[in-house]
N, C-alpha and C. Protein backbone atom coordinates (compact mmCIF):
# COMPACT_ATOMS: atom_id res chain seq x y z
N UNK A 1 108.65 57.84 121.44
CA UNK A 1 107.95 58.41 120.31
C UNK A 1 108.72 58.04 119.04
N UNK A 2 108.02 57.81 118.09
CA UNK A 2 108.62 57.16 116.55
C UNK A 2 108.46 58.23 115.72
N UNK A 3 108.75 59.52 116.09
CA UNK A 3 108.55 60.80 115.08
C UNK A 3 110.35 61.26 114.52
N UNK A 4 110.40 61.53 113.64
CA UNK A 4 111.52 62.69 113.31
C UNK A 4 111.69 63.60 113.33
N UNK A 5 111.99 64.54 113.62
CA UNK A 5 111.94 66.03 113.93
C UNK A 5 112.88 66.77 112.67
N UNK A 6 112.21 67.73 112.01
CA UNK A 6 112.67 68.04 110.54
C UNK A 6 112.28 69.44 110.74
N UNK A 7 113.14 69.91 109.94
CA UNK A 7 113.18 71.42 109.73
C UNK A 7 113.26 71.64 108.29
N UNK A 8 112.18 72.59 108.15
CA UNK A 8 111.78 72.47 106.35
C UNK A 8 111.66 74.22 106.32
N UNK A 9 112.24 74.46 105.44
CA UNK A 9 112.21 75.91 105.20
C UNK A 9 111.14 75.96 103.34
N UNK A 10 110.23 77.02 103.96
CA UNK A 10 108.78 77.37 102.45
C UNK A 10 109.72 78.09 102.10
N UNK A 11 109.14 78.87 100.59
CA UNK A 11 109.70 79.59 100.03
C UNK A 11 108.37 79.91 99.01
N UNK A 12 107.88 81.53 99.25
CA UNK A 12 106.53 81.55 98.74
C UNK A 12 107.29 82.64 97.39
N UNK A 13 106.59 81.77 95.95
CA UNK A 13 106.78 82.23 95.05
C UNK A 13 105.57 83.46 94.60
N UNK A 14 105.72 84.77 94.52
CA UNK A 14 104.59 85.68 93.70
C UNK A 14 105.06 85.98 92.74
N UNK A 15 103.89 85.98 91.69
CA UNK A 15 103.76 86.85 90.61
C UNK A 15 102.28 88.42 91.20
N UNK A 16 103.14 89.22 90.86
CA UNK A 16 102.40 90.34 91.71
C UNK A 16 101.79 91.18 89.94
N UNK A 17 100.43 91.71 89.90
CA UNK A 17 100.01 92.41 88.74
C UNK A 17 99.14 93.68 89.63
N UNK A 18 99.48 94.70 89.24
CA UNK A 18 98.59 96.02 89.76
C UNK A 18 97.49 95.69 89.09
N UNK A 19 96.63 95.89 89.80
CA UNK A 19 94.91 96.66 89.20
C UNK A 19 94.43 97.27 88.48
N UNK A 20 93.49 97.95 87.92
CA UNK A 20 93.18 96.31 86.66
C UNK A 20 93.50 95.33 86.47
N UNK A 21 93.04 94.21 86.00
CA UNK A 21 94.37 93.28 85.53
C UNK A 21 93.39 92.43 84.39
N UNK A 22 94.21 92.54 82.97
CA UNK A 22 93.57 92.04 82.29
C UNK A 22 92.97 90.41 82.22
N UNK A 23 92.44 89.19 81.67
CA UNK A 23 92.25 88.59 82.16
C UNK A 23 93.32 87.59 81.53
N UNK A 24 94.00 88.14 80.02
CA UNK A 24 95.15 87.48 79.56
C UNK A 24 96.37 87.59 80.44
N UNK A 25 96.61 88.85 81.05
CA UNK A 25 97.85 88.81 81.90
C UNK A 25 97.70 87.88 82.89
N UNK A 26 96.57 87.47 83.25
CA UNK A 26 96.37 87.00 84.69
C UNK A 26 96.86 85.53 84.45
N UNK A 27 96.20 84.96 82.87
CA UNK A 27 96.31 83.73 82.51
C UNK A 27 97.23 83.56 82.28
N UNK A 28 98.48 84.55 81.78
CA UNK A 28 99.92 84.44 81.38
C UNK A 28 100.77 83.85 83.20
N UNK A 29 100.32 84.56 84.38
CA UNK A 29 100.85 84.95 85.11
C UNK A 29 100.63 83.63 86.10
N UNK A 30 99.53 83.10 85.65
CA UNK A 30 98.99 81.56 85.75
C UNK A 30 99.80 80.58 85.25
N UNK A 31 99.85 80.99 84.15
CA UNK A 31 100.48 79.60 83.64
C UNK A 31 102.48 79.84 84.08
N UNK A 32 102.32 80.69 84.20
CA UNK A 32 104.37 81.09 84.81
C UNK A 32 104.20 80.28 85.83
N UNK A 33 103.41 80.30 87.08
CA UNK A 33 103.04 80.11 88.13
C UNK A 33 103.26 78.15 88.37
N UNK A 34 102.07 78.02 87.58
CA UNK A 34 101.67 76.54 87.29
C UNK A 34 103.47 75.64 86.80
N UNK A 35 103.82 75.84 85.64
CA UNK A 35 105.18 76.00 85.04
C UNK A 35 106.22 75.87 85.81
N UNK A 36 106.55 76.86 86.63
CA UNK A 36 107.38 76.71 87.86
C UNK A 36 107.12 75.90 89.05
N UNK A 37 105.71 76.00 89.10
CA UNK A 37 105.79 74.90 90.66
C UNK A 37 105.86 73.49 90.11
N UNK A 38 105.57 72.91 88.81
CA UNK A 38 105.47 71.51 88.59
C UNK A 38 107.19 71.42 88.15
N UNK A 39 107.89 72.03 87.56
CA UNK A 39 109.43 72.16 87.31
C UNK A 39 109.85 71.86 88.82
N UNK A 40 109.81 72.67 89.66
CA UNK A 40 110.32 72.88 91.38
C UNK A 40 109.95 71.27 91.92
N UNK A 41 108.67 70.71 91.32
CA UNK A 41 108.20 69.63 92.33
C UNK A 41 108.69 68.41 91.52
N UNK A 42 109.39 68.89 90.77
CA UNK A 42 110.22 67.46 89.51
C UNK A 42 111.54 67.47 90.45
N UNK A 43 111.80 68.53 90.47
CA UNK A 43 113.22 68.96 90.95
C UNK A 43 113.65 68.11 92.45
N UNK A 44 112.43 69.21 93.08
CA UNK A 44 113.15 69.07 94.49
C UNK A 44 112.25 68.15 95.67
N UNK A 45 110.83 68.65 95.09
CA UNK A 45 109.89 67.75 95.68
C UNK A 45 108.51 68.62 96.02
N UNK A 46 108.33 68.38 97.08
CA UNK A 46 106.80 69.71 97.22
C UNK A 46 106.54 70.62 97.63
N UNK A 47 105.57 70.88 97.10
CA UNK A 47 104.86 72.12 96.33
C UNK A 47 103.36 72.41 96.62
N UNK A 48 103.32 73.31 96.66
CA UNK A 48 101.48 73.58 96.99
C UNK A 48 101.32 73.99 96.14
N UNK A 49 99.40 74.26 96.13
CA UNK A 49 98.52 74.77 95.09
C UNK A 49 98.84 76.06 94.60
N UNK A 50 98.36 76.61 93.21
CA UNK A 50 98.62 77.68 92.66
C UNK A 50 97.84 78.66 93.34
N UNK A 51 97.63 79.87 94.03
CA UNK A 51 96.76 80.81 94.77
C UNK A 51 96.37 81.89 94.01
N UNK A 52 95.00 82.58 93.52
CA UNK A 52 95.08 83.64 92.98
C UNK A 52 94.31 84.51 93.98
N UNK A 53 94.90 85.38 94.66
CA UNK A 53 94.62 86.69 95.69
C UNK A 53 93.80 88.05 95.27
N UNK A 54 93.06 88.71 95.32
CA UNK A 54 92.72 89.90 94.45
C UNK A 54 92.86 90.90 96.00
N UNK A 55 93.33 91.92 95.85
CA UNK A 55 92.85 92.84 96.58
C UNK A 55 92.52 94.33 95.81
N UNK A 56 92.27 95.43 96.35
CA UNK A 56 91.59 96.40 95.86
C UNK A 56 92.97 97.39 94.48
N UNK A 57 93.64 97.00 95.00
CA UNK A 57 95.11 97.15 94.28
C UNK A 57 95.93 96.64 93.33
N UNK A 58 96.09 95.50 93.82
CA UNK A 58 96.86 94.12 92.64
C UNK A 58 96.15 93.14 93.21
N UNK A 59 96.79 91.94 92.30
CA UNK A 59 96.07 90.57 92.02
C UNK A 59 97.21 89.60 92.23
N UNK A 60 97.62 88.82 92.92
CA UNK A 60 99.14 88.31 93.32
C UNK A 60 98.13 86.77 93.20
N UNK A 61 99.67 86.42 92.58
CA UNK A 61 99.45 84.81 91.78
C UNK A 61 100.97 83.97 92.78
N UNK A 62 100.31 83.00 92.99
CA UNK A 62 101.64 82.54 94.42
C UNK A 62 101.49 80.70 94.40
N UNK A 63 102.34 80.36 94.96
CA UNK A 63 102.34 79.39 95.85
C UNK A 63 103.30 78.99 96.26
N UNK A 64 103.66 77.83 97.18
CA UNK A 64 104.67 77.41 97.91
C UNK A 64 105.27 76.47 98.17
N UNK A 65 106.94 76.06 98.07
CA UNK A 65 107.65 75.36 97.39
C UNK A 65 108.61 75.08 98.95
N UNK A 66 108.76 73.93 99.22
CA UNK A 66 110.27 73.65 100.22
C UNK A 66 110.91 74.08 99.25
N UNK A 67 112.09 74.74 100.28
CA UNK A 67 113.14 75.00 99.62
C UNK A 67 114.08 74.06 99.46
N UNK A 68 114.96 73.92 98.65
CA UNK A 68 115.81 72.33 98.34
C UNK A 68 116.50 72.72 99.14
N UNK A 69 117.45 71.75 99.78
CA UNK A 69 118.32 71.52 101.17
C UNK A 69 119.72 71.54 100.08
N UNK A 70 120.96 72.73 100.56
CA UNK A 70 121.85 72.85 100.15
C UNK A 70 122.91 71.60 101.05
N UNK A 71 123.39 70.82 99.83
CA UNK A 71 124.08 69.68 100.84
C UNK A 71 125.64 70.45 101.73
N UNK A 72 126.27 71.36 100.90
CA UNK A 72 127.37 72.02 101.67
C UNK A 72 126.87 72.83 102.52
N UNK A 73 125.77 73.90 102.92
CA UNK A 73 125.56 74.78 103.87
C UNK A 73 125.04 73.64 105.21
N UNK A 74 124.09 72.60 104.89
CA UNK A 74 123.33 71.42 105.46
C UNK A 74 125.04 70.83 106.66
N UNK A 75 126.42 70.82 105.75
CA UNK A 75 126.89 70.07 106.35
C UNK A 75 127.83 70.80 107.43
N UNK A 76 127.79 72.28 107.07
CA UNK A 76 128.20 73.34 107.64
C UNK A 76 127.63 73.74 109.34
N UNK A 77 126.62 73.92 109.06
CA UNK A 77 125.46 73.96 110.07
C UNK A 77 125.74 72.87 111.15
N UNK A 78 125.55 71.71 110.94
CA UNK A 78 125.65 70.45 111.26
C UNK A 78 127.20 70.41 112.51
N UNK A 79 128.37 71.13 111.95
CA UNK A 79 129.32 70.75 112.05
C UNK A 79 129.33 72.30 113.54
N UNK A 80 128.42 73.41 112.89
CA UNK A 80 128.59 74.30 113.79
C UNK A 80 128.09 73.92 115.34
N UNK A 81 126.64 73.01 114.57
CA UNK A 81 125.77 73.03 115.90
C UNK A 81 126.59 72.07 116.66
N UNK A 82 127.19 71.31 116.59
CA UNK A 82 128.21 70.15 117.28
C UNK A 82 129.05 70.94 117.67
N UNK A 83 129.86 71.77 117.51
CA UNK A 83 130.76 72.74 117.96
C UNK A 83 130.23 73.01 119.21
N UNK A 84 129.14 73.95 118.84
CA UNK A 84 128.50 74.47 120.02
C UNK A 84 128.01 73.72 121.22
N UNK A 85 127.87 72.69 120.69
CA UNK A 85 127.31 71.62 121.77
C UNK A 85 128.25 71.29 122.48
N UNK A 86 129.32 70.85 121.97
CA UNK A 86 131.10 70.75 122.60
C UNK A 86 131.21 71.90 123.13
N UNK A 87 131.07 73.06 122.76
CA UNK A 87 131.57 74.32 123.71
C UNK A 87 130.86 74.58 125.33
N UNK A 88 129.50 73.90 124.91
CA UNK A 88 128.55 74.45 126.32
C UNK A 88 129.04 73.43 126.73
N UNK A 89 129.37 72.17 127.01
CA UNK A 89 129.59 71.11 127.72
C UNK A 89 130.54 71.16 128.91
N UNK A 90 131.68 72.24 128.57
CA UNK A 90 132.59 72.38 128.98
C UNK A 90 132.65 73.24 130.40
């Protein structure tokens, strides 16, 4: 098989507004939204669509971003899981 096997950690951004919700807050809460995920997808890479949710309560403004790969925790991990692999071997 010619696949890679990758482990990608989301990271779901909300903007949460209680009920009512005016239609300027919503657009404010939109454009934070919009703002941050195109910043995040300059940054680190991708990103999903902006979501607007209503329920009977609040109105949650979201979407979802990989999280950027920390190169020191990345090399940490790395060094543990080899450990461990050396330990069961034994």
């Amino acid at each position: 098989m010619d696949a890679e096997e990758r482990r990608v950690t989301i990271d779901r951004h909300e903007w949460a507004l209680k009920s009512p919700v005016h239609h300027t807050e919503l657009e404010k809460a939109i454009t934070a939204a919009e703002r941050k995920r195109s910043d995040h997808a300059a940054r680190y890479g991708r990103t999903g669509d902006v979501y607007v949710t209503a329920a009977d309560n609040e109105v949650i403004v979201s979407f979802e971003a990989e999280r950027p790969q920390n190169a020191k925790r990345s090399r940490s991990l790395a060094s543990d899981t080899s450990a461990n692999v050396e330990g069961t071997d034994a």
